[in-house]
N, C-alpha and C. Protein backbone atom coordinates (compact mmCIF):
# COMPACT_ATOMS: atom_id res chain seq x y z
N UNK A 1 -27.55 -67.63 79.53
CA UNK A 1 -27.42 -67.55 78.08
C UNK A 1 -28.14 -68.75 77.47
N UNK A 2 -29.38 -68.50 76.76
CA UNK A 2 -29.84 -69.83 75.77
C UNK A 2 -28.71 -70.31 75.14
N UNK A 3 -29.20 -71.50 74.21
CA UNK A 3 -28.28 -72.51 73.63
C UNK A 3 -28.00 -71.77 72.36
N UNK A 4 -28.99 -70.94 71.54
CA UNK A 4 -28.58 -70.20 70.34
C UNK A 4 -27.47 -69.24 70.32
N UNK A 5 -27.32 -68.35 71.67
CA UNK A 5 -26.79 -67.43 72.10
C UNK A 5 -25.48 -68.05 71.76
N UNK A 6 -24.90 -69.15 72.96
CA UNK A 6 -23.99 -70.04 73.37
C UNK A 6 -23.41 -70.63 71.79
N UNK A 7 -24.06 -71.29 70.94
CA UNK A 7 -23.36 -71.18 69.57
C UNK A 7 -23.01 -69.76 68.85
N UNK A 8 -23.95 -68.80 69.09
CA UNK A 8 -23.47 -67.16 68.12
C UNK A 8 -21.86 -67.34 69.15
N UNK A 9 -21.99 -67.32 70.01
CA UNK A 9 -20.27 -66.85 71.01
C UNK A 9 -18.95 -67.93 70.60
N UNK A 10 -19.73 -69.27 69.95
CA UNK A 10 -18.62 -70.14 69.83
C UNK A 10 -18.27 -70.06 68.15
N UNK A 11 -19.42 -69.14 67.58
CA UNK A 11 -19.04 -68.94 65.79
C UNK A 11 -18.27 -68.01 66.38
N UNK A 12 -18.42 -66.66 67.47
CA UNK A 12 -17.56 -65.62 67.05
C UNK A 12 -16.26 -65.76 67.19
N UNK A 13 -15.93 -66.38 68.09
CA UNK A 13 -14.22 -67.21 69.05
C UNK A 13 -13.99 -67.65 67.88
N UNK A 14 -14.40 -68.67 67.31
CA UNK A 14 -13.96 -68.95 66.07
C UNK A 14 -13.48 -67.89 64.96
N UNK A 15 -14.23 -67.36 64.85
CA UNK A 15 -13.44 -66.27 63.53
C UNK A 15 -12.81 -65.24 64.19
N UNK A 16 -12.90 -64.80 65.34
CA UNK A 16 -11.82 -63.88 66.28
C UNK A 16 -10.66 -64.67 65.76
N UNK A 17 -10.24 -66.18 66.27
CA UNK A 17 -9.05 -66.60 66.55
C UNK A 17 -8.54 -66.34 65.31
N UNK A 18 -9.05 -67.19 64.26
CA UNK A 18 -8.77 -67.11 62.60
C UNK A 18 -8.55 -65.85 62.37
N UNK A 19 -9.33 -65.01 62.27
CA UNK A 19 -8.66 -63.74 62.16
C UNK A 19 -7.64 -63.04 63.10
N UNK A 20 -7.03 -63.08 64.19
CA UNK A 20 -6.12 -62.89 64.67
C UNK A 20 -4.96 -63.68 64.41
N UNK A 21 -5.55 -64.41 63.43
CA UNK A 21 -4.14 -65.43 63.78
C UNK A 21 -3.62 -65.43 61.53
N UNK A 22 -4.40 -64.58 61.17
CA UNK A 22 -4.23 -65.05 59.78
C UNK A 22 -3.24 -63.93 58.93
N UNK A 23 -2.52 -62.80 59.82
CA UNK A 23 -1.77 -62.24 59.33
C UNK A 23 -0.48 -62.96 60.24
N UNK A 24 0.40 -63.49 60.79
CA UNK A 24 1.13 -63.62 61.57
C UNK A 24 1.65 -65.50 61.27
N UNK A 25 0.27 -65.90 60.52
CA UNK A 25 0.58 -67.46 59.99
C UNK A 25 0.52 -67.34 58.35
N UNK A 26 0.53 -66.61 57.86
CA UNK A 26 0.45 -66.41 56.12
C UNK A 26 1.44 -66.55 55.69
N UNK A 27 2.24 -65.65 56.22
CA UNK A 27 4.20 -65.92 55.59
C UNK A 27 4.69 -67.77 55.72
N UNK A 28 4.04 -68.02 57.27
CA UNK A 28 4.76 -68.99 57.57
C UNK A 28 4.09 -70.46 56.71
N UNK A 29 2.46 -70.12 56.85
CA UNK A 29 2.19 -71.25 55.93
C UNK A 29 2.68 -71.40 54.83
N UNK A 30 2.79 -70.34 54.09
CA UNK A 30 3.31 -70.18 53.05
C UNK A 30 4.33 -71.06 52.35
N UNK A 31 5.54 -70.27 53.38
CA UNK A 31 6.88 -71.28 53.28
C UNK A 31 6.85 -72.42 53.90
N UNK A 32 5.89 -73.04 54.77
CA UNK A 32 5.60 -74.27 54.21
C UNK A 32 5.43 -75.38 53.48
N UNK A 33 4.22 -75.25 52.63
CA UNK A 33 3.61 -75.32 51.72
C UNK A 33 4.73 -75.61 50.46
N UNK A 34 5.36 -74.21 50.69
CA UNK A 34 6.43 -74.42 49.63
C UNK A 34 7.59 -75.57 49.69
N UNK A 35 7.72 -75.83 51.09
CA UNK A 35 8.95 -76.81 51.16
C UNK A 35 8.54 -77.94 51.03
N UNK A 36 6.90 -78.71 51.58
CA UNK A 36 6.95 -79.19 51.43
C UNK A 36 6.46 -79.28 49.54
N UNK A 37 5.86 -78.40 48.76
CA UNK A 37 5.95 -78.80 47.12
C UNK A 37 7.44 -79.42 46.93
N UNK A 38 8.42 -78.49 47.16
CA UNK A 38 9.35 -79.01 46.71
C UNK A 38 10.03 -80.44 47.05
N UNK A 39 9.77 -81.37 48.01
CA UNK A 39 10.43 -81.91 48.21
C UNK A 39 8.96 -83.63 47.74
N UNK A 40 7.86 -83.04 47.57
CA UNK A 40 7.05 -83.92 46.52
C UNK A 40 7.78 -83.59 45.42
N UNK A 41 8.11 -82.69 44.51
CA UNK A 41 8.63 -82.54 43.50
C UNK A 41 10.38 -83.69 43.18
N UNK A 42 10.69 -83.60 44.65
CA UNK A 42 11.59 -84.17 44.46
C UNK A 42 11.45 -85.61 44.31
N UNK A 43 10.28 -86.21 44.73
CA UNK A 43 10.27 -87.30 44.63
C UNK A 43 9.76 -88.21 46.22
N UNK A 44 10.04 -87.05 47.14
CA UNK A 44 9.63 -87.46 48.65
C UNK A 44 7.80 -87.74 48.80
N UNK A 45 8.05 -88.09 50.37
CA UNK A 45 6.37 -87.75 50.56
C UNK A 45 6.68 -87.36 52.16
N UNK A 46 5.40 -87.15 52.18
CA UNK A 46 4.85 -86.71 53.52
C UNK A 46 3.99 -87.76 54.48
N UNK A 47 4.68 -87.90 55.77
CA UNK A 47 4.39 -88.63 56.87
C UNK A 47 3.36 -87.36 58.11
N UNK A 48 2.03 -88.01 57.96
CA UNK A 48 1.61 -86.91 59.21
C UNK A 48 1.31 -87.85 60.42
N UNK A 49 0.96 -86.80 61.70
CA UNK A 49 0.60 -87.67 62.56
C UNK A 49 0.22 -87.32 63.94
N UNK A 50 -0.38 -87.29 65.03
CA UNK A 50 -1.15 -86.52 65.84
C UNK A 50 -2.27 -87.35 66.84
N UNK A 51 -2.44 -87.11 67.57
CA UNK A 51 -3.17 -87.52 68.92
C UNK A 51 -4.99 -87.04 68.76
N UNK A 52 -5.70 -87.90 69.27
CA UNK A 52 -6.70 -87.39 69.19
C UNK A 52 -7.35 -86.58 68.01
N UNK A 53 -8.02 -85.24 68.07
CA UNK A 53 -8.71 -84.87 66.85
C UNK A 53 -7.45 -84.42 65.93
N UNK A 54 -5.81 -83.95 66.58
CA UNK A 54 -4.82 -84.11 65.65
C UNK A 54 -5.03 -85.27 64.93
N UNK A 55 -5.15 -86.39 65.04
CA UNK A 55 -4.91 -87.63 64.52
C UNK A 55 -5.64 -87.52 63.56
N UNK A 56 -6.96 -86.96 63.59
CA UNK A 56 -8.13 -86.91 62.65
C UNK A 56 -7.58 -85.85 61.66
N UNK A 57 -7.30 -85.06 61.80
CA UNK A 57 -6.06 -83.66 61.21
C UNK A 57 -5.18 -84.17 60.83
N UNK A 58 -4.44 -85.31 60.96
CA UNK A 58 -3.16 -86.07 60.18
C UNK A 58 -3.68 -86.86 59.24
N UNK A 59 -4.76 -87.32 59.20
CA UNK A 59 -5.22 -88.09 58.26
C UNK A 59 -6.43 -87.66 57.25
N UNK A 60 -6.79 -86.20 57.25
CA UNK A 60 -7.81 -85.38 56.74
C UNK A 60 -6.52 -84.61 55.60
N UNK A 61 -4.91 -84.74 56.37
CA UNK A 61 -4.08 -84.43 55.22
C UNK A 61 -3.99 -85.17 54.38
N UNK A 62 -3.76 -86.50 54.49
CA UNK A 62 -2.96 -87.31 53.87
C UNK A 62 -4.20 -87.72 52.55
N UNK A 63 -4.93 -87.35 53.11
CA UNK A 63 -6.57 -88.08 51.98
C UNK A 63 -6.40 -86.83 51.02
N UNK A 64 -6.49 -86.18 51.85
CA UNK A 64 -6.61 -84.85 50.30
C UNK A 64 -5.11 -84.67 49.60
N UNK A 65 -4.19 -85.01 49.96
CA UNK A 65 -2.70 -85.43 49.37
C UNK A 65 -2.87 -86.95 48.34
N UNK A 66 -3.71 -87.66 49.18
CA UNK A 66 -3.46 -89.07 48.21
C UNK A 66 -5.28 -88.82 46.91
N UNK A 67 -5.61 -88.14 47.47
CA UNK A 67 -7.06 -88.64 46.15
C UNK A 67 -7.13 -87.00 45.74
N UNK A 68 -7.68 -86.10 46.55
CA UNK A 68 -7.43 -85.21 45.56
C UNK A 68 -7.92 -84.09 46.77
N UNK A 69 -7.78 -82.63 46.45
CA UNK A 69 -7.98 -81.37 47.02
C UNK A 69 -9.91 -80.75 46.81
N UNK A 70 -9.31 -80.08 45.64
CA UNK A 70 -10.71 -79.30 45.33
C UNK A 70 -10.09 -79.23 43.62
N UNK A 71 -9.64 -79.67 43.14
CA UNK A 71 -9.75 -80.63 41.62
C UNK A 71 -8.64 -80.97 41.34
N UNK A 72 -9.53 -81.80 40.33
CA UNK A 72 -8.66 -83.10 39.35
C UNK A 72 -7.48 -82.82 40.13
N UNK A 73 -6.74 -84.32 39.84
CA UNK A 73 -4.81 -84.02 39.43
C UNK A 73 -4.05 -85.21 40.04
N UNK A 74 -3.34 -85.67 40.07
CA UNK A 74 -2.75 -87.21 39.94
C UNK A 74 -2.53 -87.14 41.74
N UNK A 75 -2.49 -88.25 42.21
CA UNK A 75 -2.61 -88.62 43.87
C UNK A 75 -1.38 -87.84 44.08
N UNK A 76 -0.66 -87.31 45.09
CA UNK A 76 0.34 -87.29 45.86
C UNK A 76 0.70 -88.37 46.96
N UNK A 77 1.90 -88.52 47.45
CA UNK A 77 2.70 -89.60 48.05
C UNK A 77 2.18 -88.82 49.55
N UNK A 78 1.42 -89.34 50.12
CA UNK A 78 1.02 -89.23 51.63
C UNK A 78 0.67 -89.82 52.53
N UNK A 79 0.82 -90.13 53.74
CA UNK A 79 0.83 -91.62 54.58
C UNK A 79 0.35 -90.83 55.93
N UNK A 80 -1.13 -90.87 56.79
CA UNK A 80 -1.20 -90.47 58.50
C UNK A 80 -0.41 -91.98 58.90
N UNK A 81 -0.11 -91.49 59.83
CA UNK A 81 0.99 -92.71 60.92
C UNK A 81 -0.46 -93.11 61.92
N UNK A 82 -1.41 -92.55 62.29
CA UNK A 82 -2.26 -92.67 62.98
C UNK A 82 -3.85 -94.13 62.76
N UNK A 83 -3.74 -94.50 61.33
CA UNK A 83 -4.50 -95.44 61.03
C UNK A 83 -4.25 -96.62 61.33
N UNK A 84 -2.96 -97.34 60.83
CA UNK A 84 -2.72 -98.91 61.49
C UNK A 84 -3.25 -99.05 62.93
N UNK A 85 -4.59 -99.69 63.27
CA UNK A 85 -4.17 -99.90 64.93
C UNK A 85 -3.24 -101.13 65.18
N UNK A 86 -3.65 -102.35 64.11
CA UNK A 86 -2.38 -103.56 64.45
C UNK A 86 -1.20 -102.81 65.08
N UNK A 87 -0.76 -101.98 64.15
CA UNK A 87 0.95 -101.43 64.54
C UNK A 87 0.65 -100.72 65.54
N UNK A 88 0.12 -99.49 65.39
CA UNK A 88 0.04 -98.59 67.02
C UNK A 88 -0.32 -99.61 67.87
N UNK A 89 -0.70 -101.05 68.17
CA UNK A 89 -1.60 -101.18 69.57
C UNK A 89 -0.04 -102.24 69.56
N UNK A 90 0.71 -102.53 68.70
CA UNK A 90 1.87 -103.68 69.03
C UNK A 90 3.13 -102.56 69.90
N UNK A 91 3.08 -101.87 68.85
CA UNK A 91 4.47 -100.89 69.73
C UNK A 91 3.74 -100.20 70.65
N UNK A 92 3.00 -99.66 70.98
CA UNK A 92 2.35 -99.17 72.75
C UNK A 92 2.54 -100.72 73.40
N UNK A 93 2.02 -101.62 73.21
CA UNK A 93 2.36 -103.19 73.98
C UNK A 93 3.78 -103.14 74.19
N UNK A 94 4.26 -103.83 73.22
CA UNK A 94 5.65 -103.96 73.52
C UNK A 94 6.77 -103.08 73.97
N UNK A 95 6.53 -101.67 73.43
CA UNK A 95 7.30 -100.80 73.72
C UNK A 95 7.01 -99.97 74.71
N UNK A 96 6.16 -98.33 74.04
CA UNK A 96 5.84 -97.43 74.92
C UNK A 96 4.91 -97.00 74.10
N UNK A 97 3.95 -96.48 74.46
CA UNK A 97 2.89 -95.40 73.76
C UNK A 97 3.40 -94.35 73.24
N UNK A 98 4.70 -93.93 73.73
CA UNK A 98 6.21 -93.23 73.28
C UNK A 98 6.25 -93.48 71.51
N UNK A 99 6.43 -94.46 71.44
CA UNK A 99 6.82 -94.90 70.12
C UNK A 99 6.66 -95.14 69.00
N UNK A 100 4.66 -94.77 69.31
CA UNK A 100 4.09 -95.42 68.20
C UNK A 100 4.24 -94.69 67.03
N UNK A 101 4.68 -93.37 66.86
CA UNK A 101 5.25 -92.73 65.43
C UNK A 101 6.50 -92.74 64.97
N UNK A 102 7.45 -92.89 65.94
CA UNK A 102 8.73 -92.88 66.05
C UNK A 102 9.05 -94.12 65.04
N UNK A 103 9.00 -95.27 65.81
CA UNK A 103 9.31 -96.44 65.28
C UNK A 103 8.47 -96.34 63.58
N UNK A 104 7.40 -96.35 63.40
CA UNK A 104 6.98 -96.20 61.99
C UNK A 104 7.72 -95.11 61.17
N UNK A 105 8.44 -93.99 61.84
CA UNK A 105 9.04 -93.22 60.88
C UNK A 105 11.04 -93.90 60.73
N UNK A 106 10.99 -94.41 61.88
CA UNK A 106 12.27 -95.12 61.56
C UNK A 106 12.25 -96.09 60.11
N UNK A 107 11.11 -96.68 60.00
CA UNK A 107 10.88 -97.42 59.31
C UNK A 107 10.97 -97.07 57.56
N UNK A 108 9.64 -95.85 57.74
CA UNK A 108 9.09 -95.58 56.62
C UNK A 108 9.87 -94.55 56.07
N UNK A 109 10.10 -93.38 56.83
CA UNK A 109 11.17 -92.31 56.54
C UNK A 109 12.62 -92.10 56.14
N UNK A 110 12.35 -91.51 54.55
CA UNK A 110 13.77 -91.37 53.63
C UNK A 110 14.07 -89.82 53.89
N UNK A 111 15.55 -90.10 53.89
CA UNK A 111 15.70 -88.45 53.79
C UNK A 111 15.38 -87.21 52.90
N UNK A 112 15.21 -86.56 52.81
CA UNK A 112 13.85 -85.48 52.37
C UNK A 112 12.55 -85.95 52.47
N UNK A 113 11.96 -86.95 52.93
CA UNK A 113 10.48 -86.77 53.50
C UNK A 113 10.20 -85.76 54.07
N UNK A 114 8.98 -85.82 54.19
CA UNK A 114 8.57 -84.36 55.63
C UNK A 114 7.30 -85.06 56.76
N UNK A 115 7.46 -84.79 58.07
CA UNK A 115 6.73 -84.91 59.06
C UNK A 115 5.93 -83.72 58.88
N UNK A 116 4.81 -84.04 58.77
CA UNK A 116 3.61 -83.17 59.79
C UNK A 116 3.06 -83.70 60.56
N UNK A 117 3.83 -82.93 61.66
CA UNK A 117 3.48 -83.43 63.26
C UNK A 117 2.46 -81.84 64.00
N UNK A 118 1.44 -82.62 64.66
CA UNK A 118 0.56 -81.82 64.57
C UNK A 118 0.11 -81.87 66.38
N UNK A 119 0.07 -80.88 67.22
CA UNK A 119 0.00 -80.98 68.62
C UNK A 119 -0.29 -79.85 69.15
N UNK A 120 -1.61 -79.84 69.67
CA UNK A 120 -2.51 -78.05 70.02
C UNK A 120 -1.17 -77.52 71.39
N UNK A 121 -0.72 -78.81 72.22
CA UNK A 121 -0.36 -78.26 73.06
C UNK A 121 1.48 -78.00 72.91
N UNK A 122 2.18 -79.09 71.75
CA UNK A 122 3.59 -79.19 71.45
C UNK A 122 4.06 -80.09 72.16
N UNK A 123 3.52 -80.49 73.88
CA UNK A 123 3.98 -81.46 74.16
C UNK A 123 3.87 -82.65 74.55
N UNK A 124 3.16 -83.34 73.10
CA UNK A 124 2.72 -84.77 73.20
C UNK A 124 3.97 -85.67 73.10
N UNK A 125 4.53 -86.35 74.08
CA UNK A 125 5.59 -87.35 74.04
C UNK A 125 5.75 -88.10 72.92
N UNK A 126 4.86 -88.81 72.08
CA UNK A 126 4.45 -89.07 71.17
C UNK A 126 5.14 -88.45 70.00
N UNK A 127 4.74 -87.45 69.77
CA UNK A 127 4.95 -86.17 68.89
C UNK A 127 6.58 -85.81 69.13
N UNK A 128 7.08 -85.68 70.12
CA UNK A 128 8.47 -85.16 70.59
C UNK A 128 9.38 -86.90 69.98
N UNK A 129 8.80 -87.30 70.24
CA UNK A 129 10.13 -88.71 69.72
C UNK A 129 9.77 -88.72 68.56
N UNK A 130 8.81 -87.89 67.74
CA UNK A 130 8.47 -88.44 66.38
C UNK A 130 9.07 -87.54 65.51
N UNK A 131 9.27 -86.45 66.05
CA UNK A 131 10.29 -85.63 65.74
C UNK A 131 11.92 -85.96 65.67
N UNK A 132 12.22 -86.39 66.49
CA UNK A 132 13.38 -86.93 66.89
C UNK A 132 13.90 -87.76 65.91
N UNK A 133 12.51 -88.80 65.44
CA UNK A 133 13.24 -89.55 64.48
C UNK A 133 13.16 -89.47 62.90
N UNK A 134 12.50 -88.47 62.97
CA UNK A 134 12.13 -87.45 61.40
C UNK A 134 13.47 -86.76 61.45
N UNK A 135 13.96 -85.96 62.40
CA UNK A 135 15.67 -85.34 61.98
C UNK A 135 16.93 -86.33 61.73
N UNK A 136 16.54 -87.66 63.17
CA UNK A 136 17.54 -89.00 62.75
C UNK A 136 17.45 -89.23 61.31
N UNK A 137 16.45 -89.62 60.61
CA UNK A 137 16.08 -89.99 58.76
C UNK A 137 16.39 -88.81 58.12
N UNK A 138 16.51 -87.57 58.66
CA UNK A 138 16.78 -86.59 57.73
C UNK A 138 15.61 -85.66 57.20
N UNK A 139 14.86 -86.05 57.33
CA UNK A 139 13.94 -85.56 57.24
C UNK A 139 13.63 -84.15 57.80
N UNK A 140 12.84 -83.27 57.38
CA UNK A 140 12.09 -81.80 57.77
C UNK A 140 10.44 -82.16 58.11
N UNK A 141 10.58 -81.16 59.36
CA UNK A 141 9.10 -81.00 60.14
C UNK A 141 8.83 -79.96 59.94
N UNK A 142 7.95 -79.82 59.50
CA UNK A 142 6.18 -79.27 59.45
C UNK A 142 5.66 -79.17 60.58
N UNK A 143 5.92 -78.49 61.93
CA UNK A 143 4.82 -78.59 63.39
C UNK A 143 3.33 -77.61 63.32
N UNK A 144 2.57 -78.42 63.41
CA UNK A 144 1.20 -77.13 63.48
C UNK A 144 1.10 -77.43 65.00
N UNK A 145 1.02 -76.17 66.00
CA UNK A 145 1.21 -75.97 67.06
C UNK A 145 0.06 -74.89 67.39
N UNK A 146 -0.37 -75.28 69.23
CA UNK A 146 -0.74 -73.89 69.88
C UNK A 146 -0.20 -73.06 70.89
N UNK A 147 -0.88 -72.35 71.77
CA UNK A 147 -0.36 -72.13 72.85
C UNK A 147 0.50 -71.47 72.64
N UNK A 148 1.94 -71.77 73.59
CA UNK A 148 2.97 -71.62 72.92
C UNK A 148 4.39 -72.02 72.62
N UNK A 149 3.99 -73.22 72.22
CA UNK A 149 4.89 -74.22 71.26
C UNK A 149 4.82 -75.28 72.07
N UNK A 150 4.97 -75.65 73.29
CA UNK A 150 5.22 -76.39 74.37
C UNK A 150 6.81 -76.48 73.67
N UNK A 151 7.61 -77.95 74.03
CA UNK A 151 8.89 -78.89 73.99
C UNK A 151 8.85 -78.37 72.42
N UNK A 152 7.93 -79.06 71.88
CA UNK A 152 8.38 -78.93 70.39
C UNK A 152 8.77 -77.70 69.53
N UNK A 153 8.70 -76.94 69.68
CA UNK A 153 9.30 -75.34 69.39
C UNK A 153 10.62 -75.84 69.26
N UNK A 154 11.09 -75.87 70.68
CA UNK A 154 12.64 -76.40 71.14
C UNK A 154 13.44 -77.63 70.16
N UNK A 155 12.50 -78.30 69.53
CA UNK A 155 13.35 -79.44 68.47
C UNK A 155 13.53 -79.53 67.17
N UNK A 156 12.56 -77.54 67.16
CA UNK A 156 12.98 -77.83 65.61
C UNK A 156 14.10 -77.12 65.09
N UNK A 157 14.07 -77.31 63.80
CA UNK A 157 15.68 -76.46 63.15
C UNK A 157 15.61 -75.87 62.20
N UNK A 158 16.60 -75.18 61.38
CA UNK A 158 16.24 -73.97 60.56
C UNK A 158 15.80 -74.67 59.29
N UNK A 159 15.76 -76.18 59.32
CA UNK A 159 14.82 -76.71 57.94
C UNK A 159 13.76 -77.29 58.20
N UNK A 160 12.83 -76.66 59.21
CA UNK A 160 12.01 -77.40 60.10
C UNK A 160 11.10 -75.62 59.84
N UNK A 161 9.56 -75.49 60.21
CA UNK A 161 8.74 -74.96 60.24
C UNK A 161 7.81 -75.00 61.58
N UNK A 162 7.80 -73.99 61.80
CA UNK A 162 6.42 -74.14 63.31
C UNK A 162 5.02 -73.39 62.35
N UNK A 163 4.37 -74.14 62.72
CA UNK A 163 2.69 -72.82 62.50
C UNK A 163 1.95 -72.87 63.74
N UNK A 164 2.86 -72.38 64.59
CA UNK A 164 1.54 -71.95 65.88
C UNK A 164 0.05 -71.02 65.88
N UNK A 165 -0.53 -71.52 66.30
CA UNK A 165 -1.65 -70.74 66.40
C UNK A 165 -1.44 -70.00 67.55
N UNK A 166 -2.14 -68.59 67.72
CA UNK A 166 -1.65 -67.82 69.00
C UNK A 166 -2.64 -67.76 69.61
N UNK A 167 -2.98 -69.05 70.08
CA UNK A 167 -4.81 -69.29 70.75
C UNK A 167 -4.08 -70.33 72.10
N UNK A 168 -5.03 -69.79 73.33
CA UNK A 168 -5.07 -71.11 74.51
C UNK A 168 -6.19 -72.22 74.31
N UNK A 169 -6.96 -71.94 73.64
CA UNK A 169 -8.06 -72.93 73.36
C UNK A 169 -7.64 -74.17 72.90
N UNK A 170 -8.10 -75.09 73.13
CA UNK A 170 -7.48 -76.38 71.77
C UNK A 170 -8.79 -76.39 71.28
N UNK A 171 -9.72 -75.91 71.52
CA UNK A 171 -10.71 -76.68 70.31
C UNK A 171 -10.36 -75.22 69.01
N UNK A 172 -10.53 -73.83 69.57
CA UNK A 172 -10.18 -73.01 68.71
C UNK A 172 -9.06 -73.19 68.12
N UNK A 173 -7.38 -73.86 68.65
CA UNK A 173 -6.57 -73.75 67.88
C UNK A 173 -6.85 -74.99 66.66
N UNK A 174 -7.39 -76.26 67.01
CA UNK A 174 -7.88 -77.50 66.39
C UNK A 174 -8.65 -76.84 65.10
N UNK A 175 -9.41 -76.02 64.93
CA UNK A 175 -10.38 -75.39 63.92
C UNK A 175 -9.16 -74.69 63.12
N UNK A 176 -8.39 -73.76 63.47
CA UNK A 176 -7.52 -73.15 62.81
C UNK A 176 -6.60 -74.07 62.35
N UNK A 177 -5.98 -75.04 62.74
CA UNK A 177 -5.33 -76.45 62.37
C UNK A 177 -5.98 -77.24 60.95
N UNK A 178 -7.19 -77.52 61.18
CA UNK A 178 -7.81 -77.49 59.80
C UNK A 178 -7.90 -76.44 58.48
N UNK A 179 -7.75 -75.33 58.96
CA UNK A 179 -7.80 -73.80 57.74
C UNK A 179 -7.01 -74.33 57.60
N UNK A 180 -5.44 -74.58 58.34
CA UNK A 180 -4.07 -74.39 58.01
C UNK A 180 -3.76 -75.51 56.69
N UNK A 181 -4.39 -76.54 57.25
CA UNK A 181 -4.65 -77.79 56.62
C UNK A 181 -4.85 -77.39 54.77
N UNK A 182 -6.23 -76.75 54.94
CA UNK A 182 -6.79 -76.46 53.54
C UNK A 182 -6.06 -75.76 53.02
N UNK A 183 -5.18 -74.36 53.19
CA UNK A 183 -3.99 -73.63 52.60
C UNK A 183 -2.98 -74.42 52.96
N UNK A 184 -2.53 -75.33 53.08
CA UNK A 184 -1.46 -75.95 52.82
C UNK A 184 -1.76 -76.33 51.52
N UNK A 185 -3.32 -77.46 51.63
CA UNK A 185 -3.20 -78.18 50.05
C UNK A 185 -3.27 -77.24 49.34
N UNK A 186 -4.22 -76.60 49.20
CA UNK A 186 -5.22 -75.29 48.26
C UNK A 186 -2.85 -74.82 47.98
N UNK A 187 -2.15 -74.58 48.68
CA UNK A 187 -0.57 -74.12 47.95
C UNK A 187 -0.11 -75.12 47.63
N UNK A 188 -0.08 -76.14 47.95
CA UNK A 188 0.60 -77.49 47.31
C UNK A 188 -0.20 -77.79 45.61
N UNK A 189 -0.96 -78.08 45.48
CA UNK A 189 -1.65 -77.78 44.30
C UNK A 189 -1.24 -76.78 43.33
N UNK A 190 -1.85 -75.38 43.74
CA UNK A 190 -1.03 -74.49 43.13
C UNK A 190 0.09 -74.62 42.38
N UNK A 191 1.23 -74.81 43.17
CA UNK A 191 2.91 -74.98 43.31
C UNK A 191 3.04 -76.41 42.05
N UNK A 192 2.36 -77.19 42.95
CA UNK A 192 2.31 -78.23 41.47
C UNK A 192 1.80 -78.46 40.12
N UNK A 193 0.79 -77.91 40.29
CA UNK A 193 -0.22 -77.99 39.05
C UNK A 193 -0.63 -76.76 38.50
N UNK A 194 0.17 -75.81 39.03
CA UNK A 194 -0.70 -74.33 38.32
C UNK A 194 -1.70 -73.69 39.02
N UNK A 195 -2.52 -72.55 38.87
CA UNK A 195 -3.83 -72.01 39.29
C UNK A 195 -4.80 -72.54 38.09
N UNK A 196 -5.75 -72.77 39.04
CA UNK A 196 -6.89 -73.23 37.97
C UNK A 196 -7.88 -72.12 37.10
N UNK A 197 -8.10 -72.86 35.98
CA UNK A 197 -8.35 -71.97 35.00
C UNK A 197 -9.91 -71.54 35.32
């Protein structure tokens, strides 16, 4: 197979997955989206956070939450856990590589915040204690997931959300992780500010 070929097969996987996966995640983004409007409305914010190109996905949220979507409209309260390296490289030292979200959400996390914890495979150790301490604060998770669910499926609760993708790929579920991304804000917006005129 030439190299042109080899990209037409990796556009089509791509919109196969997305489209297999966009009636079965619509409801759920949905009510997402919605819980977390409401609980910006309330006055909360949102903590994301994620490994690798997740990490890049936790913090591709938090930018279009804090400056803006696809127009105008006043910042939202949003924080990736993934930028400090001072802090991530002190608690992996001192502690565990375990910890490095955990301990920042012990910290930072009020009850009604929301975690978006974000993990192609569900079971990033990382991710599983960061959960842990998003329900300790009270807090509700947001999981964008693949596969199928790994551990993290297992920790969440009925004020908690999964959006699995129904892909083995991680780079395909990682691409759909980003759509999910953009209909989250593209409904958070909405929910807050109206449809645009």
């Amino acid at each position: 197979m030439d190299t042109a070929e080899r990209v037409k097969r990796l556009f089509a996987d791509s919109i196969r997955t997305k489209q297999e996966a966009a009636e079965p995640l619509a409801p759920v983004i949905a009510q997402a989206a919605r819980k977390i409007g409401e609980r910006l409305l309330a006055g909360n914010k949102v903590l994301s956070c994620g490994n690798g190109g997740s990490a890049g996905d936790a913090q591709h949220f938090s930018s279009e939450m804090l400056n803006r979507f696809e127009r105008e409209r006043p910042a939202l309260p949003a924080m990736a856990l993934t930028t400090d390296t001072s802090t991530l490289t002190s608690i992996a030292n001192d502690y565990h590589y375990h910890e490095i979200f955990a301990k920042q959400i012990r910290a930072l996390g009020q009850p009604g915040d929301v975690l978006l914890a974000i993990s192609t495979s569900g079971n990033s150790a990382n991710i599983l204690r960061a959960v842990e301490a998003a329900h300790d604060r009270e807090m509700s998770v947001m999981a964008l997931t693949g596969k199928d669910g790994g551990s993290l499926a297992g920790k969440l609760t009925g004020h908690d959300a999964e959006i699995r993708v129904p892909e083995n790929s991680t780079a395909r579920i990682q691409e759909v992780h980003l759509l999910i991304i953009h209909c989250l804000c593209d409904l958070i917006d909405t929910q807050l500010f109206g449809e645009e005129n």
